[in-house]
C-alpha atoms as a PDB file:
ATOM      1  CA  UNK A   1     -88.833 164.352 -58.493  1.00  0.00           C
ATOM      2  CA  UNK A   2     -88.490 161.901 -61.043  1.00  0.00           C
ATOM      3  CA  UNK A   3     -89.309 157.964 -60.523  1.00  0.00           C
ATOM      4  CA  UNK A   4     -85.603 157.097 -61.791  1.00  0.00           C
ATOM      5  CA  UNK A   5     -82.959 159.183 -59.249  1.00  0.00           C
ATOM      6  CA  UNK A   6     -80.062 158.572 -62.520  1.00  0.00           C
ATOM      7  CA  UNK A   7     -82.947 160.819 -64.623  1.00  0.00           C
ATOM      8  CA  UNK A   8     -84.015 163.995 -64.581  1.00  0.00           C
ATOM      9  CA  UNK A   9     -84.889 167.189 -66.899  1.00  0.00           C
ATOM     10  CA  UNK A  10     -84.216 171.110 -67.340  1.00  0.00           C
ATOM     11  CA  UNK A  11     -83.990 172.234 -70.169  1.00  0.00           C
ATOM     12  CA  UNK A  12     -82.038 169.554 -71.825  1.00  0.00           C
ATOM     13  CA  UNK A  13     -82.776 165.516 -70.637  1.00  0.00           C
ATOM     14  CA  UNK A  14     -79.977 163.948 -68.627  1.00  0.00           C
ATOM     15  CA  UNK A  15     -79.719 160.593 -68.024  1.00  0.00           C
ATOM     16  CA  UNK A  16     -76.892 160.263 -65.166  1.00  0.00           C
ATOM     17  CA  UNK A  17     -76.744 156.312 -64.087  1.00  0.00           C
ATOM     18  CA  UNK A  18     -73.880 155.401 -61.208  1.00  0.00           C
ATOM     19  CA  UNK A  19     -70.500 154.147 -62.426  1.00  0.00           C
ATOM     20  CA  UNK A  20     -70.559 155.963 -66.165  1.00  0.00           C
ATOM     21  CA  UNK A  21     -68.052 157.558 -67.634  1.00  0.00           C
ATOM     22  CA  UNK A  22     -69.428 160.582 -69.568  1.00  0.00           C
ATOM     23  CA  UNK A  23     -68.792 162.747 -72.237  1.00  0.00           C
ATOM     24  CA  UNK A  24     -69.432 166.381 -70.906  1.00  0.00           C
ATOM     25  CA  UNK A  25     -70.069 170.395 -72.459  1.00  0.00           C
ATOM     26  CA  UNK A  26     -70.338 173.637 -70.486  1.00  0.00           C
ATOM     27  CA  UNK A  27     -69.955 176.913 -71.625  1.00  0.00           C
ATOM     28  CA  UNK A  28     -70.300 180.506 -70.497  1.00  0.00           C
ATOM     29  CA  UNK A  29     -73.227 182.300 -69.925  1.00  0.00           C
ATOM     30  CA  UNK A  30     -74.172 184.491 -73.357  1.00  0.00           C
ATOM     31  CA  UNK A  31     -71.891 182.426 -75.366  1.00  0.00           C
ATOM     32  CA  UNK A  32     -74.385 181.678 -78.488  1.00  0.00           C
ATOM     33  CA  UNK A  33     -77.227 184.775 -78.165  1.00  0.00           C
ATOM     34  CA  UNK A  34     -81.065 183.430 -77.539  1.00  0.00           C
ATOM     35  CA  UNK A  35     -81.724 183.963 -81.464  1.00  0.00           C
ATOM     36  CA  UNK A  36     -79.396 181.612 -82.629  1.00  0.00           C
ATOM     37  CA  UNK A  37     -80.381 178.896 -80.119  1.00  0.00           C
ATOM     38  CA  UNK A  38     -84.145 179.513 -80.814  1.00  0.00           C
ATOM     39  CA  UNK A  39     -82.823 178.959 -84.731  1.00  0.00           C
ATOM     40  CA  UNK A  40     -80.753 175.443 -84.112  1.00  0.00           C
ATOM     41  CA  UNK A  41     -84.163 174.530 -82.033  1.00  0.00           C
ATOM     42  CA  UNK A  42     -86.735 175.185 -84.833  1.00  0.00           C
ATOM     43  CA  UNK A  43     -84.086 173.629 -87.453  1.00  0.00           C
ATOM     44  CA  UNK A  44     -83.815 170.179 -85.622  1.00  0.00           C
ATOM     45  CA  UNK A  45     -87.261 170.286 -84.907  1.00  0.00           C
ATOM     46  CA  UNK A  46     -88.025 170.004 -88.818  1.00  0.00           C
ATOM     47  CA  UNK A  47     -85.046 167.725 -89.514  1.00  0.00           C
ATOM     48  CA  UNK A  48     -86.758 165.232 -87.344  1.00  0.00           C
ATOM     49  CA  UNK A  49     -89.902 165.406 -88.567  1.00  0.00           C
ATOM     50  CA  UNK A  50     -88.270 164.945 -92.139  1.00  0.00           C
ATOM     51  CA  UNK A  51     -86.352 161.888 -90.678  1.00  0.00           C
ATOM     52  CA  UNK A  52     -90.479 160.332 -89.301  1.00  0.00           C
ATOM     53  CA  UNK A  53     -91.488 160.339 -93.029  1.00  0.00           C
ATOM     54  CA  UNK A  54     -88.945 158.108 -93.760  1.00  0.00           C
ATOM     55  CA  UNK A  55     -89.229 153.979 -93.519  1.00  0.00           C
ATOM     56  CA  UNK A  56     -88.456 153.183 -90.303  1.00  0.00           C
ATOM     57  CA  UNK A  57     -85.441 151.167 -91.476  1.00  0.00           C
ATOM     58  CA  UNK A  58     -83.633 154.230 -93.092  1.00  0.00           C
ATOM     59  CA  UNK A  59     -83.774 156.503 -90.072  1.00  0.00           C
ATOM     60  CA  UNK A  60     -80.724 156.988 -88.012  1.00  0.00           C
ATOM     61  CA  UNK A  61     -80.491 155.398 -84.484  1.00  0.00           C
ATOM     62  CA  UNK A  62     -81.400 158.488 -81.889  1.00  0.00           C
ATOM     63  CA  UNK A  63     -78.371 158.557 -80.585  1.00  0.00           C
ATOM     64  CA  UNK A  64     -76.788 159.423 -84.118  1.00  0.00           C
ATOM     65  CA  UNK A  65     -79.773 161.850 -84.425  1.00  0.00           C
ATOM     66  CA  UNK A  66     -78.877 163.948 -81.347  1.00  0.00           C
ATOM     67  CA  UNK A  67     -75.310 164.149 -81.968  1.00  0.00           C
ATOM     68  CA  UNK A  68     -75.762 164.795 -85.578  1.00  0.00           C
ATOM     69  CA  UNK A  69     -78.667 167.686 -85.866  1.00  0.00           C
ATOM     70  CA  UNK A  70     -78.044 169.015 -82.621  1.00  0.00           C
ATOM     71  CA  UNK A  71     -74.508 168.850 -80.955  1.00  0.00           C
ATOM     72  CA  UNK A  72     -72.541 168.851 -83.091  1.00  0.00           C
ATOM     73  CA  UNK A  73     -73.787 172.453 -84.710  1.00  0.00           C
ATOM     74  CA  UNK A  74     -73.756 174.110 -80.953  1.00  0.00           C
ATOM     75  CA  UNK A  75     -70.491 173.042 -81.182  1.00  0.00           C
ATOM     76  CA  UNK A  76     -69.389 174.781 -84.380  1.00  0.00           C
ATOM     77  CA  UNK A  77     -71.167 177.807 -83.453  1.00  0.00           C
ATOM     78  CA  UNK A  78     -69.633 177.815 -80.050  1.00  0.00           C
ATOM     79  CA  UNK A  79     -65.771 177.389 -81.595  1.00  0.00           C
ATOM     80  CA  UNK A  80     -66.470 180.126 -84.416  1.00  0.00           C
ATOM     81  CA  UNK A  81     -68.370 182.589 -82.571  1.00  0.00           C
ATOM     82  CA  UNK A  82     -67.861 186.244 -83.272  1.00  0.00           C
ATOM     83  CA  UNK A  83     -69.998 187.237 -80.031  1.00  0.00           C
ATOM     84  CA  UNK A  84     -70.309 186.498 -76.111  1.00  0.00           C
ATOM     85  CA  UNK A  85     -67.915 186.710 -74.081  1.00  0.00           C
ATOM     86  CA  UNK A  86     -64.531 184.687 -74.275  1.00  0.00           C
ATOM     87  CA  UNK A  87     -63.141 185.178 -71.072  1.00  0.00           C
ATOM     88  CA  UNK A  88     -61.966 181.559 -71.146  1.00  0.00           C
ATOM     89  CA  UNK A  89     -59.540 183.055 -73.316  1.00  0.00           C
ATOM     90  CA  UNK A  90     -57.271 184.784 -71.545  1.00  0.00           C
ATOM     91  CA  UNK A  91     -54.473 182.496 -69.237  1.00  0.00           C
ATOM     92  CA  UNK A  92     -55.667 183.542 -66.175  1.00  0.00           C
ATOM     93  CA  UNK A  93     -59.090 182.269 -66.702  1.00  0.00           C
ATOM     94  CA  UNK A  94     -58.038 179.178 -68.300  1.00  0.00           C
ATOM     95  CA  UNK A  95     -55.644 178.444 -65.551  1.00  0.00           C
ATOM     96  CA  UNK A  96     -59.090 178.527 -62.825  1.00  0.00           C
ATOM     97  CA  UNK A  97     -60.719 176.019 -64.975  1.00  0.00           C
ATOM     98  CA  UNK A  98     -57.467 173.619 -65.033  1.00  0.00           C
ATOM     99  CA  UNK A  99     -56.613 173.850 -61.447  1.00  0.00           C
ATOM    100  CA  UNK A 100     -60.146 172.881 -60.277  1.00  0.00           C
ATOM    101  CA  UNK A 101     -59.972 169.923 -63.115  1.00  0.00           C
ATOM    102  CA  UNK A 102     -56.542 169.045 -61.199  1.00  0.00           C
ATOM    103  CA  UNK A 103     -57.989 169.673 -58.117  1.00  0.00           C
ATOM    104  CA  UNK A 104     -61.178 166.967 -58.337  1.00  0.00           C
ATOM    105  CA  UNK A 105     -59.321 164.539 -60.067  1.00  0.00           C
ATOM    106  CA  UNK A 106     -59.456 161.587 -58.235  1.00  0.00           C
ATOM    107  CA  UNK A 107     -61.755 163.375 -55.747  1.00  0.00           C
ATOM    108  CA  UNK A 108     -64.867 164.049 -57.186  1.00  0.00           C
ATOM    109  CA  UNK A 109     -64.069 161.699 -60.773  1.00  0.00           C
ATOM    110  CA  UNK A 110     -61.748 159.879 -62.610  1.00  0.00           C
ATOM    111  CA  UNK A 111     -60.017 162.550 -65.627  1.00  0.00           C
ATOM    112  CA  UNK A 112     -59.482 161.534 -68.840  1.00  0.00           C
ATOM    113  CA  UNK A 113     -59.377 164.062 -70.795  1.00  0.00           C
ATOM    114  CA  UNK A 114     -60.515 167.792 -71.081  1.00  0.00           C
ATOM    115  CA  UNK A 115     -59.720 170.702 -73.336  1.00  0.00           C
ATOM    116  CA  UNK A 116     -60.603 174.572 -72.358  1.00  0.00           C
ATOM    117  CA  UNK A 117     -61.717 176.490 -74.802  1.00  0.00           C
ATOM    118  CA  UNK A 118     -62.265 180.298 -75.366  1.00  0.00           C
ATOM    119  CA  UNK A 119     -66.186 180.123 -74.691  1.00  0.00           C
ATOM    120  CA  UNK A 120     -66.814 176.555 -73.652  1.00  0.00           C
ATOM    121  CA  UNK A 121     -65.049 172.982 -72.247  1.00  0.00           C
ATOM    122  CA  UNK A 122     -65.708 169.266 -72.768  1.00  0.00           C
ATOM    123  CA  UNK A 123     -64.271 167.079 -70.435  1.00  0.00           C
ATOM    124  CA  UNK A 124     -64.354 162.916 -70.175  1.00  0.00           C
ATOM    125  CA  UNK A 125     -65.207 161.913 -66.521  1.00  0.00           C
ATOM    126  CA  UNK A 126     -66.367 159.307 -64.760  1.00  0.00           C
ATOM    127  CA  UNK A 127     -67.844 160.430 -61.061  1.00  0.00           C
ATOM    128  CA  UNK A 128     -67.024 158.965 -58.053  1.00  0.00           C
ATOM    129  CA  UNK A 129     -68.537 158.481 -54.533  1.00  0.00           C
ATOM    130  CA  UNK A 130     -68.585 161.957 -52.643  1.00  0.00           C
ATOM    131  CA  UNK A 131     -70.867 164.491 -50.145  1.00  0.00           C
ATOM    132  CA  UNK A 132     -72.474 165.698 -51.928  1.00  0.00           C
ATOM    133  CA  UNK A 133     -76.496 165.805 -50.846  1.00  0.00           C
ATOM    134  CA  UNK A 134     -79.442 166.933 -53.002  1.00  0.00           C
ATOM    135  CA  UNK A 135     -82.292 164.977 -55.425  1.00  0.00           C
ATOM    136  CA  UNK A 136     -79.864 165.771 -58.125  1.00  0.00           C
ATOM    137  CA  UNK A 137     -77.566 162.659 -59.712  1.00  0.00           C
ATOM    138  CA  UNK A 138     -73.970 162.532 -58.813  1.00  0.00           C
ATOM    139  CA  UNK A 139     -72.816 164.006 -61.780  1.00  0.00           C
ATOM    140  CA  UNK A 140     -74.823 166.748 -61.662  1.00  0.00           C
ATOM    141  CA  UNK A 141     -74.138 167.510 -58.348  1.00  0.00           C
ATOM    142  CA  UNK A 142     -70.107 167.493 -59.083  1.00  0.00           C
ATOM    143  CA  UNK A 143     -70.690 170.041 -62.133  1.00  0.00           C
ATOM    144  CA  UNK A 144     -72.564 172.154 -59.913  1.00  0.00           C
ATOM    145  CA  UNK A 145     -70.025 173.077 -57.711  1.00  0.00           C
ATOM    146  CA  UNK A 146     -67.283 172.990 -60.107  1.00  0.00           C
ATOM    147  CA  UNK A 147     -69.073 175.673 -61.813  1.00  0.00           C
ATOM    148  CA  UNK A 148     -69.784 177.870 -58.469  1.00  0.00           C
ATOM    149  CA  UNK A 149     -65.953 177.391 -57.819  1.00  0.00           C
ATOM    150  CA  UNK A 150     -64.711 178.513 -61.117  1.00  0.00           C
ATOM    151  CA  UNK A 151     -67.258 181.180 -61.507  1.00  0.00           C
ATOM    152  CA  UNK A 152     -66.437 183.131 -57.818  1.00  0.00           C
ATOM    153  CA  UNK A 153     -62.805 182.761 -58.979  1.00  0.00           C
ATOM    154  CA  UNK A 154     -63.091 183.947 -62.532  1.00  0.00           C
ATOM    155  CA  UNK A 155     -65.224 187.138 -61.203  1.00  0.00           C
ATOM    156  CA  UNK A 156     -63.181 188.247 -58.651  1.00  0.00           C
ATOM    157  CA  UNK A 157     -60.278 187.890 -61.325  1.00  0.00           C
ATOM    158  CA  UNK A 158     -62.384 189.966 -63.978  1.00  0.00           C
ATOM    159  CA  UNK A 159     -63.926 192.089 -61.138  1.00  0.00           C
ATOM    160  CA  UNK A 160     -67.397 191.567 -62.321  1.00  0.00           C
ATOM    161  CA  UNK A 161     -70.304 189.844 -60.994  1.00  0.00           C
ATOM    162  CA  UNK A 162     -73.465 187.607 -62.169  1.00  0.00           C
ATOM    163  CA  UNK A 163     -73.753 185.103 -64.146  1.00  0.00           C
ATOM    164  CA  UNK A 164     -70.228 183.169 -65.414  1.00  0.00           C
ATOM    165  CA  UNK A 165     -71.753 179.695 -66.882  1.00  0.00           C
ATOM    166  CA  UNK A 166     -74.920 178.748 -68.893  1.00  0.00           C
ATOM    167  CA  UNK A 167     -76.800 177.661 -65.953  1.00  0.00           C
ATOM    168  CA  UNK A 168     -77.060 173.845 -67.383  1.00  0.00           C
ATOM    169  CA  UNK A 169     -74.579 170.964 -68.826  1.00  0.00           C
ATOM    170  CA  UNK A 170     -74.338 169.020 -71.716  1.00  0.00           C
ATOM    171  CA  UNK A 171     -73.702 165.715 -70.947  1.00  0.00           C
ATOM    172  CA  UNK A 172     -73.746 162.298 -72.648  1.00  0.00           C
ATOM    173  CA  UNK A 173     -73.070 158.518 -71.398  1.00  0.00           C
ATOM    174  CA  UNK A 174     -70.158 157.159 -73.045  1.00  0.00           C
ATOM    175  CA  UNK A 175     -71.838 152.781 -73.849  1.00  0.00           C
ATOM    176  CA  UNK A 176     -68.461 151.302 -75.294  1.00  0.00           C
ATOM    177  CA  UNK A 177     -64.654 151.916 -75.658  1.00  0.00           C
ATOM    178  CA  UNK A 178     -65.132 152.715 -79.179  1.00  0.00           C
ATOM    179  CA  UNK A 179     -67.609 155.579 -78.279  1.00  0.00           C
ATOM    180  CA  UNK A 180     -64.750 156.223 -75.555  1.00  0.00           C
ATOM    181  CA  UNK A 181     -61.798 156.695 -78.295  1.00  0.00           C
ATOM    182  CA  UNK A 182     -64.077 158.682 -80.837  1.00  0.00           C
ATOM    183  CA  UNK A 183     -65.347 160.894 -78.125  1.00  0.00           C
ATOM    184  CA  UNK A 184     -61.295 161.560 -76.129  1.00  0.00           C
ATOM    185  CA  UNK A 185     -60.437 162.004 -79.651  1.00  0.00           C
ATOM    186  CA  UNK A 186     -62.871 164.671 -80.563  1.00  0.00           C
ATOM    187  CA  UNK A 187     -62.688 166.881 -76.912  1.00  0.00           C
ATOM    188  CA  UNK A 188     -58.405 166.693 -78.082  1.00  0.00           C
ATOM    189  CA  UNK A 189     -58.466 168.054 -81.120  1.00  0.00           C
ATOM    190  CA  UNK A 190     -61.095 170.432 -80.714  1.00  0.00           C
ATOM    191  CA  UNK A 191     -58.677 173.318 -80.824  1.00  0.00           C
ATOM    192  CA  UNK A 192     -57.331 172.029 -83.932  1.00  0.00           C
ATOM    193  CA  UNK A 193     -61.342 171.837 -85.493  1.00  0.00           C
ATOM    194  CA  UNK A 194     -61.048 175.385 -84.290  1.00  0.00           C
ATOM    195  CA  UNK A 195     -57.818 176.836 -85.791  1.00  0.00           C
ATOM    196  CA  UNK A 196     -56.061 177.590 -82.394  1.00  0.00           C
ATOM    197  CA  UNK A 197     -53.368 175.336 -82.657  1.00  0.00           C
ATOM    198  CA  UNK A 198     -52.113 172.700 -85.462  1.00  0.00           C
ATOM    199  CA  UNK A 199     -51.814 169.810 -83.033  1.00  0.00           C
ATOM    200  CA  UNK A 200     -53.315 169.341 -79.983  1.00  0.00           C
ATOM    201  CA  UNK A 201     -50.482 168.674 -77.939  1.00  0.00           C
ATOM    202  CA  UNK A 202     -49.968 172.269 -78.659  1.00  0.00           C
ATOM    203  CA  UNK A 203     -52.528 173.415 -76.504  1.00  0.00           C
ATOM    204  CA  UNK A 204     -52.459 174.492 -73.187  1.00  0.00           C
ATOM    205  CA  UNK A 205     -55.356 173.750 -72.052  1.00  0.00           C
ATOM    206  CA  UNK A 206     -56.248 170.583 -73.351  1.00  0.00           C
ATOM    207  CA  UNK A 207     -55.551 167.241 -71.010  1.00  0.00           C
ATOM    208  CA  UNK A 208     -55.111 163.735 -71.769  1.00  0.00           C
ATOM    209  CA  UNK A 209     -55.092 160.747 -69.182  1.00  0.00           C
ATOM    210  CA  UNK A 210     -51.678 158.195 -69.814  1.00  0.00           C
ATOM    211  CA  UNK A 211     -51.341 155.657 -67.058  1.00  0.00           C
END
């Protein structure tokens, strides 16, 4: 267990401190196949050792770094993709996802904004004090049981069984309200980045906190 109980690692590093909101990604199990991930991996890994030749004052703050060589192309991938499955899609599915968002809301976290999309969501939450009991970070622990929830429901709807989510989150503190407007502005017109709908408002499954 780590020494910090807002820290831990899987596969990805998530840093999960008590009263953040966050910026979060989940998508469905299969969505982007192991070759292409492997691919993204190896092609960030020699971006950043380009970047360490550099002077130190012309590389990019980390934080620009991550979102730049690494989310930000899982994301592209993720709203063009010609594979996996896209059971997010279809109403029914999509309808799960947004009842259990309506659901926690002001249960589990404060909502500010989400948008479902065929493979994947991003959502802007901020946790709040709950039940939940394991090593893992608040957070963590919320997003864990969402995504048992919404699985069970979307099988029995598809009448399959295994695996319905990649197993782990993306997830990202959100430090300021400009980082708050840039990121609820991004998760909203995802669909439009995607060429689903011309305005955002336009899609169904997209949310957006007002009072």
């Amino acid at each position: 267990m780590s020494e910090n109980p807002d820290y831990y690692r899987r596969h990805l590093p998530h840093w999960q401190p008590k009263g953040a909101v966050f910026f979060v990604t989940f998508r469905q199990k299969g969505s982007l196949p192991f070759e292409v991930i492997k691919s993204l991996l190896e092609q960030r890994e020699e971006e950043k050792r380009n970047l360490f030749k550099l002077p130190l004052h012309q590389r990019p703050q980390q934080d620009d770094l991550d979102e730049r060589i690494s989310y930000g192309r899982w994301d592209t991938l993720l709203d063009n993709a010609e594979f996996g499955p896209r059971w997010l899609g279809q109403a029914e599915i999509a309808e799960i996802v947004k009842e259990a968002f309506r659901y926690r809301a002001g249960r589990d976290f404060e909502l500010f904004a989400y948008s479902i999309m065929p493979n994947h969501v991003h959502a802007v939450v901020e946790p709040l004090e709950s039940e939940y009991h394991s090593d893992l970070p608040p957070l963590s622990k919320i997003m864990q049981s969402f995504k048992r929830h919404t699985a069970r429901q979307a099988n029995l709807l598809l009448g399959r069984q295994g695996a319905f989510w990649q197993d782990e989150s993306y997830d990202r503190v959100i430090r300021n309200e400009a980082e708050f407007q840039r990121v609820v502005y991004y998760v909203l017109e995802n669909p439009v980045k995607a060429g689903l709908v011309p305005d955002w408002e336009a899609w169904p499954w997209s949310y957006l906190k007002t009072a």
